[in-house]
Protein backbone atom coordinates (compact mmCIF):
# COMPACT_ATOMS: atom_id res chain seq x y z
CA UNK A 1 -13.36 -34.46 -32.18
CA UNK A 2 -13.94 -35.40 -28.26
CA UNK A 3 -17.00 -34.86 -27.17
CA UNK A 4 -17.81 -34.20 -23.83
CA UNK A 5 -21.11 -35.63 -21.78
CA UNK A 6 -24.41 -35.63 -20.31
CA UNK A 7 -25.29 -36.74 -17.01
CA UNK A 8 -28.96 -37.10 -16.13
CA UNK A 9 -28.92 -36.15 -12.71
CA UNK A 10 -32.36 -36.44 -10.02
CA UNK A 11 -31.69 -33.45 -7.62
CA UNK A 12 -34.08 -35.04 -5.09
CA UNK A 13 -37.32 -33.36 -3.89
CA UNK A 14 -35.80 -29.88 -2.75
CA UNK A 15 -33.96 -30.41 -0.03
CA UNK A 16 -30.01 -29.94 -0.93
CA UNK A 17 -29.01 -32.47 2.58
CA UNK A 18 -30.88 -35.26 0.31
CA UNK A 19 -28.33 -34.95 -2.19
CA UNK A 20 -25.93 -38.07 -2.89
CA UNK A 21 -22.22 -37.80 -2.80
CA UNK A 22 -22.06 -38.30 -6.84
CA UNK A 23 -25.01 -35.66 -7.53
CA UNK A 24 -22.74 -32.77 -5.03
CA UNK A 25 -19.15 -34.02 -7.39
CA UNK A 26 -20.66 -33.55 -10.38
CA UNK A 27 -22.20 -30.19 -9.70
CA UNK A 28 -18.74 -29.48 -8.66
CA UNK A 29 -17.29 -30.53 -12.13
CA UNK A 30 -20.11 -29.32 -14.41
CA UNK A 31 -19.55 -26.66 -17.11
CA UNK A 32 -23.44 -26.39 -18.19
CA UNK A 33 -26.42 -26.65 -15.99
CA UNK A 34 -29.76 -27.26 -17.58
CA UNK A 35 -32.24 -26.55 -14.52
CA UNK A 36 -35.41 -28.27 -13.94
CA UNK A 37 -38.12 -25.90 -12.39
CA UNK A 38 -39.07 -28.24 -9.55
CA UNK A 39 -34.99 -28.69 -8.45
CA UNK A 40 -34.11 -26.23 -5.83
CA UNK A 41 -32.89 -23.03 -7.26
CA UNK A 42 -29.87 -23.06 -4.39
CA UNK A 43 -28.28 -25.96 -6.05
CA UNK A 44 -26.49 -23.57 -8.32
CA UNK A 45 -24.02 -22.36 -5.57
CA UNK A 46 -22.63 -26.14 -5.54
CA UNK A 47 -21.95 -25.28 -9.46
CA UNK A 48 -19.76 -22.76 -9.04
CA UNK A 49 -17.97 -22.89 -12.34
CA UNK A 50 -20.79 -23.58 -14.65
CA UNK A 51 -23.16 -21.88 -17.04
CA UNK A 52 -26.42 -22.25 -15.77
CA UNK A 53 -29.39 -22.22 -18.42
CA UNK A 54 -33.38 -22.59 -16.75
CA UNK A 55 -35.21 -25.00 -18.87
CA UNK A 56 -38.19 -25.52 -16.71
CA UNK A 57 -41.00 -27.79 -17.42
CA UNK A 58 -44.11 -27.72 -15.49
CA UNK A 59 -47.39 -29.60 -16.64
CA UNK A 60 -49.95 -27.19 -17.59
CA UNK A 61 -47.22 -24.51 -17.53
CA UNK A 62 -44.99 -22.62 -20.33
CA UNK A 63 -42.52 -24.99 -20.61
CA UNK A 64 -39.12 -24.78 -22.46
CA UNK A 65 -39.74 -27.57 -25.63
CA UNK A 66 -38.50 -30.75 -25.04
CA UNK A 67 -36.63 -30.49 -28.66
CA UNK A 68 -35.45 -27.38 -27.74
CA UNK A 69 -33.57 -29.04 -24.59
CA UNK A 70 -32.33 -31.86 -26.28
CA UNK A 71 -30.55 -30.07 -28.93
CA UNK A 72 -29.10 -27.62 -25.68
CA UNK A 73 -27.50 -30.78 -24.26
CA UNK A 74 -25.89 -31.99 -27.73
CA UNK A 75 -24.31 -28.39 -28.32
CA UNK A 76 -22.77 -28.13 -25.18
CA UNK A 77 -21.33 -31.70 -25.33
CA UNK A 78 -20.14 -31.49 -28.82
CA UNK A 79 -18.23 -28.24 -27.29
CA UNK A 80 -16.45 -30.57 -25.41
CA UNK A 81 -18.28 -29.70 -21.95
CA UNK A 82 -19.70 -31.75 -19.01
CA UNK A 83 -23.44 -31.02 -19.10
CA UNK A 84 -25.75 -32.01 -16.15
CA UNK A 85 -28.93 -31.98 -16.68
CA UNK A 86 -30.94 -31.16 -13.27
CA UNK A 87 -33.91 -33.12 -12.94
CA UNK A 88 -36.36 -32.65 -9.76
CA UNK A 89 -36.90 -36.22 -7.64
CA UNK A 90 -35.66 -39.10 -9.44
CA UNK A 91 -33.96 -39.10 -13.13
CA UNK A 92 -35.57 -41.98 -14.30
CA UNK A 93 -39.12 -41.38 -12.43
CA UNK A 94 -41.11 -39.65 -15.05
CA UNK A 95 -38.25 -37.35 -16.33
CA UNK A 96 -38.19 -37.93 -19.95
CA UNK A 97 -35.05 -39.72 -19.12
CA UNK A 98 -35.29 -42.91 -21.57
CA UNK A 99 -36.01 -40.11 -24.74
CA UNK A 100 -33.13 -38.37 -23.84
CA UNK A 101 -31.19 -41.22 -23.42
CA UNK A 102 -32.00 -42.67 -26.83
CA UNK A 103 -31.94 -39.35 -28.58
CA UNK A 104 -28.35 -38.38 -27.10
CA UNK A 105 -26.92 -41.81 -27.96
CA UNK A 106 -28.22 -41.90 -31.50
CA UNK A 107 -25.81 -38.24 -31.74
CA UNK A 108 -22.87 -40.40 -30.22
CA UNK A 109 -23.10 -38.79 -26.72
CA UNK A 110 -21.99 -40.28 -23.69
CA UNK A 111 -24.76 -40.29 -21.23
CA UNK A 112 -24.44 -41.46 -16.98
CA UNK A 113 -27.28 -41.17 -14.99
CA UNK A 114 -26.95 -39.93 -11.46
CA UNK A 115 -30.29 -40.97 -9.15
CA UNK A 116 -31.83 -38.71 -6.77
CA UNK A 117 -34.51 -39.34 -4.09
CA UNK A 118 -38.41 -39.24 -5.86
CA UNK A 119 -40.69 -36.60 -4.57
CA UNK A 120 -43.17 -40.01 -3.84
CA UNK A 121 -40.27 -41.35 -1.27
CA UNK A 122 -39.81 -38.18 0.31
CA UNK A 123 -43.63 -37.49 1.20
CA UNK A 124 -43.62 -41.27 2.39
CA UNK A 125 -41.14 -40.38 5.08
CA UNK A 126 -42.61 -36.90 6.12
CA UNK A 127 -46.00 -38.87 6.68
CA UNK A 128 -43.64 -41.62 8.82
CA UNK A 129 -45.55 -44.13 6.85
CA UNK A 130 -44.16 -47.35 4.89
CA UNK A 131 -45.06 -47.59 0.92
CA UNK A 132 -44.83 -51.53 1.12
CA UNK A 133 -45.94 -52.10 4.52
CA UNK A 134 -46.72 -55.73 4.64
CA UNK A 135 -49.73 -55.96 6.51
CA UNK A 136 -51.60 -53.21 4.51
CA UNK A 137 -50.47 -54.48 0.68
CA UNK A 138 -48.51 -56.28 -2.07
CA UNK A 139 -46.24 -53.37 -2.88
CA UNK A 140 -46.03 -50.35 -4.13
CA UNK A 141 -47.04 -48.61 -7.70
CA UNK A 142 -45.45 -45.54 -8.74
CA UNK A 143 -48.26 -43.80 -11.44
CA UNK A 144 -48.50 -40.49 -13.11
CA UNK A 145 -52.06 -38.89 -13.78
CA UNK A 146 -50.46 -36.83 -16.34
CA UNK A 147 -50.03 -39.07 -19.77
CA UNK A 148 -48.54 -37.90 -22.90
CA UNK A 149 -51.79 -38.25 -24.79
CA UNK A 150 -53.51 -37.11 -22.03
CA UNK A 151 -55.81 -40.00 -21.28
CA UNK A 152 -56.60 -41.65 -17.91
CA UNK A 153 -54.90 -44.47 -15.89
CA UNK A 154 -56.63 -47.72 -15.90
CA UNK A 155 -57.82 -46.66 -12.07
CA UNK A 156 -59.35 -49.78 -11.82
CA UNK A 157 -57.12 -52.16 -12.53
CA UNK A 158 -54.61 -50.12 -9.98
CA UNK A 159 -57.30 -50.19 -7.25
CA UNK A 160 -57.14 -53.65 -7.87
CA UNK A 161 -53.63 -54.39 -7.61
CA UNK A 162 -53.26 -54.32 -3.57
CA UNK A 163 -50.27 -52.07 -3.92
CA UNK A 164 -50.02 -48.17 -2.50
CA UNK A 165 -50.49 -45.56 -5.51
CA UNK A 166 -48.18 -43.31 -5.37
CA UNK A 167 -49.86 -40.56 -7.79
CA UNK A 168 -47.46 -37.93 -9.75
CA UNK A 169 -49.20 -35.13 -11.35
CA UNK A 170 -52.59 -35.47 -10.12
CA UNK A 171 -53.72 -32.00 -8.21
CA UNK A 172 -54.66 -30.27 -11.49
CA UNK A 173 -57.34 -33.00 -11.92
CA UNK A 174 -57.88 -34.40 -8.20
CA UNK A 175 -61.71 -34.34 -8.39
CA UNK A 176 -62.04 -36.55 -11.27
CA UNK A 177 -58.79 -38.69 -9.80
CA UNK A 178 -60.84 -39.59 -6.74
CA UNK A 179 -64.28 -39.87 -8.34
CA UNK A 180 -62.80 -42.43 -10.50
CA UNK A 181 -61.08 -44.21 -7.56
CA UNK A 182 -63.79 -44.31 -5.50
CA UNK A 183 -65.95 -46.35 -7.74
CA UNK A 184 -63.63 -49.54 -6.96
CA UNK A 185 -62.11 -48.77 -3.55
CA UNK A 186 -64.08 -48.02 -0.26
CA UNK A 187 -64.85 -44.45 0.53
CA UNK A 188 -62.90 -44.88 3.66
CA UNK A 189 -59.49 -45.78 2.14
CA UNK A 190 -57.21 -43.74 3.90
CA UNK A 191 -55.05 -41.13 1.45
CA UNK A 192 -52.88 -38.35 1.79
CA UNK A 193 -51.09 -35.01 0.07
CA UNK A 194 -47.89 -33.73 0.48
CA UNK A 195 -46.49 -31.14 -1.64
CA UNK A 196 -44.01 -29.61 -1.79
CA UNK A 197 -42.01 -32.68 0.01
CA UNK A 198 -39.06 -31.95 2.47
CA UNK A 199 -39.06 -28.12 1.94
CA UNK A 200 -39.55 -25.87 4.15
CA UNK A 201 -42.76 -24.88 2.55
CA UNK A 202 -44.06 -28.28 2.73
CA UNK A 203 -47.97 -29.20 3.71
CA UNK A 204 -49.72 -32.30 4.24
CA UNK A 205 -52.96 -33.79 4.46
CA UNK A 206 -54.34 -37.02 5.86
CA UNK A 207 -57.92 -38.15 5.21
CA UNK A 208 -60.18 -40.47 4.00
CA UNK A 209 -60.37 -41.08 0.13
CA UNK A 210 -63.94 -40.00 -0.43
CA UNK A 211 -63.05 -36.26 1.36
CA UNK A 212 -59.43 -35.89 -0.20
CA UNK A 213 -60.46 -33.32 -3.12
CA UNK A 214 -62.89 -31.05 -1.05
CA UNK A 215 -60.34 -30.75 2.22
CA UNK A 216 -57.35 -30.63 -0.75
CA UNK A 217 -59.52 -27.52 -2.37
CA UNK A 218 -60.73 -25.94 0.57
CA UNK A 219 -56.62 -25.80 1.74
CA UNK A 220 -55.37 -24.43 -1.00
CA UNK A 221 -53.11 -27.44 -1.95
CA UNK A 222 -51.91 -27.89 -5.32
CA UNK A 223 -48.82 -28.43 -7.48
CA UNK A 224 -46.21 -29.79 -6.49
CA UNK A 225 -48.05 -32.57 -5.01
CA UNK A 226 -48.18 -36.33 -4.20
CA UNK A 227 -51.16 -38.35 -3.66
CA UNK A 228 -50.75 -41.41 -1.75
CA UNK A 229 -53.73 -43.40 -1.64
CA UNK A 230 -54.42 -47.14 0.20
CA UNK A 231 -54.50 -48.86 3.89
CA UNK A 232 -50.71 -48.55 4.17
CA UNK A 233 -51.27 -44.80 4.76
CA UNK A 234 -53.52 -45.34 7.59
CA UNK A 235 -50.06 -45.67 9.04
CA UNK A 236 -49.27 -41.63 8.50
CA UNK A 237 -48.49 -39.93 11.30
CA UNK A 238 -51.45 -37.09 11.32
CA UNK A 239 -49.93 -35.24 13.74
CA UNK A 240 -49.66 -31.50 12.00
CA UNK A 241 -51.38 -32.54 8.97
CA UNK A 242 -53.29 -29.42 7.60
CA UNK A 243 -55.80 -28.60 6.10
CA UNK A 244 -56.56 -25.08 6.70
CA UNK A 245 -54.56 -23.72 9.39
CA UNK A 246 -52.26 -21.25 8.21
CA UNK A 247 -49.51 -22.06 11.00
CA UNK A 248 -48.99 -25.16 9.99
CA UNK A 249 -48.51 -24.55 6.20
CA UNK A 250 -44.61 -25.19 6.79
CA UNK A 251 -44.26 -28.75 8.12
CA UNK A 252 -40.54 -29.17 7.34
CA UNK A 253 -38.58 -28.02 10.83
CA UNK A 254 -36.13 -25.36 9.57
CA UNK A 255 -33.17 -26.69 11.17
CA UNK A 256 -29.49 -25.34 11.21
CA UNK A 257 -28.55 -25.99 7.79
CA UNK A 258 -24.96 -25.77 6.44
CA UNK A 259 -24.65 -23.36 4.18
CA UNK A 260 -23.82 -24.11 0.72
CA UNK A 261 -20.21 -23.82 0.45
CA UNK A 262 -19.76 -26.02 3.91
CA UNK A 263 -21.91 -28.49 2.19
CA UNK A 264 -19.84 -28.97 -0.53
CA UNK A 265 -16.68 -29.08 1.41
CA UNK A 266 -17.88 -31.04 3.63
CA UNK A 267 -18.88 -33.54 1.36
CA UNK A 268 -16.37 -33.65 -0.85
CA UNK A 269 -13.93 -34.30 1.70
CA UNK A 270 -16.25 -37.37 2.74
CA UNK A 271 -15.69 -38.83 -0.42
């Protein structure tokens, strides 16, 4: 029997423009999409032929089990059908991706991977800021304050790595994030939110580390958010950051947008 396959495909932060040529394709040739809940819910009208099934999974949400998923993807495929799996940011960034991967392949499934722009890259450019700028660091570390067996990142070692922390998963538990940081960095470290990253409902914030959870609290930010945190983001363009006003709670300029259908044609006559 031939089976048919799974793509792992990022869908980027939320904006549909910040989708690849590959990702817009093979939304064009899927027969089954499995959709994150952090992927934009518009990117079904560039699937226009497939089933789409919601598996969302939000920390500290209902989620759909990852089992549950898995065994979605290998009844679909065994059917003989494309399957793309719709990932928010980047497949392989804290997606579950290498399970998946393993557990697909040990069912003799075919599985591509199809990268999307991370939610950490995204906020990087809204602030106008570099993640590796060479006079403020070594490089960059990518970390998520939400663990499998839900225990704490070694914030001291990270604080000590010269690098800009890119934090995933963090605004449930900000307070104790920044507590812990600020025992081995300065209180002055510059650091910054952005969530909901290259949306129209985006908001950011740029402060010092040792007032990031009470301005972050007193704003109403929360999840989806990034926390970027070291001297490269004393680079951030603070222009419009927020951190109460209510006008500025959308940072992302609305532009003229193609519509969906443009989008795809558009694109797939590019390629």
């Amino acid at each position: 029997m031939k089976h048919g396959k799974v793509i792992l495909m990022g869908a980027g932060p939320g904006d549909l423009d910040l989708l690849t040529l590959k990702a817009v394709k093979a939304l064009a040739g899927a027969d089954i999409l499995l959709l994150d809940d952090l992927a934009n819910p518009d990117i079904v009208s560039l699937a226009p032929q497939a089933r789409v099934i919601r598996v969302g999974k939000r920390g500290g949400c209902k989620s759909t089990p990852q089992d549950f998923i898995q065994r979605l993807m290998r009844r679909y495929a065994w059917q003989g059908l494309n399957v793309l799996r719709v990932k928010g940011g980047e497949a392989l960034l804290f997606g579950r991706a290498g399970e998946e991967m393993a557990w697909l392949k040990t069912h003799g499934i075919a599985v591509e991977v199809i990268n999307g722009i991370s939610a950490g890259l995204a906020a990087a450019a809204s602030l106008g800021m570099s993640l590796t700028h060479r006079e403020h660091c070594r490089g960059v570390t990518f970390v998520t304050a939400h663990a499998q067996d839900h225990s704490e990142p070694d914030w001291q070692t990270l604080a000590a790595s010269g690098t800009t922390l890119v934090i995933y998963m963090g605004m449930s538990r900000i307070d104790t994030l920044t507590q812990a940081l600020l025992q081995h960095l300065p209180a002055s470290t510059p650091s910054a939110i952005v969530q909901w990253a290259s949306t129209p409902q985006e908001r950011r914030l740029v402060c010092r580390l040792n007032g990031l959870a009470q301005k972050a609290t007193a704003a109403g930010f929360g999840s989806p958010g990034i926390i970027l945190v070291g001297d490269a983001v004393g680079e951030a363009d603070a222009d419009g950051a927020t951190s109460a006003s209510a006008e500025n709670e959308s940072m992302t300029v609305d532009a003229a947008r193609v519509d969906a259908d443009g989008l795809l044609n558009g694109m797939l006559r590019l390629a």
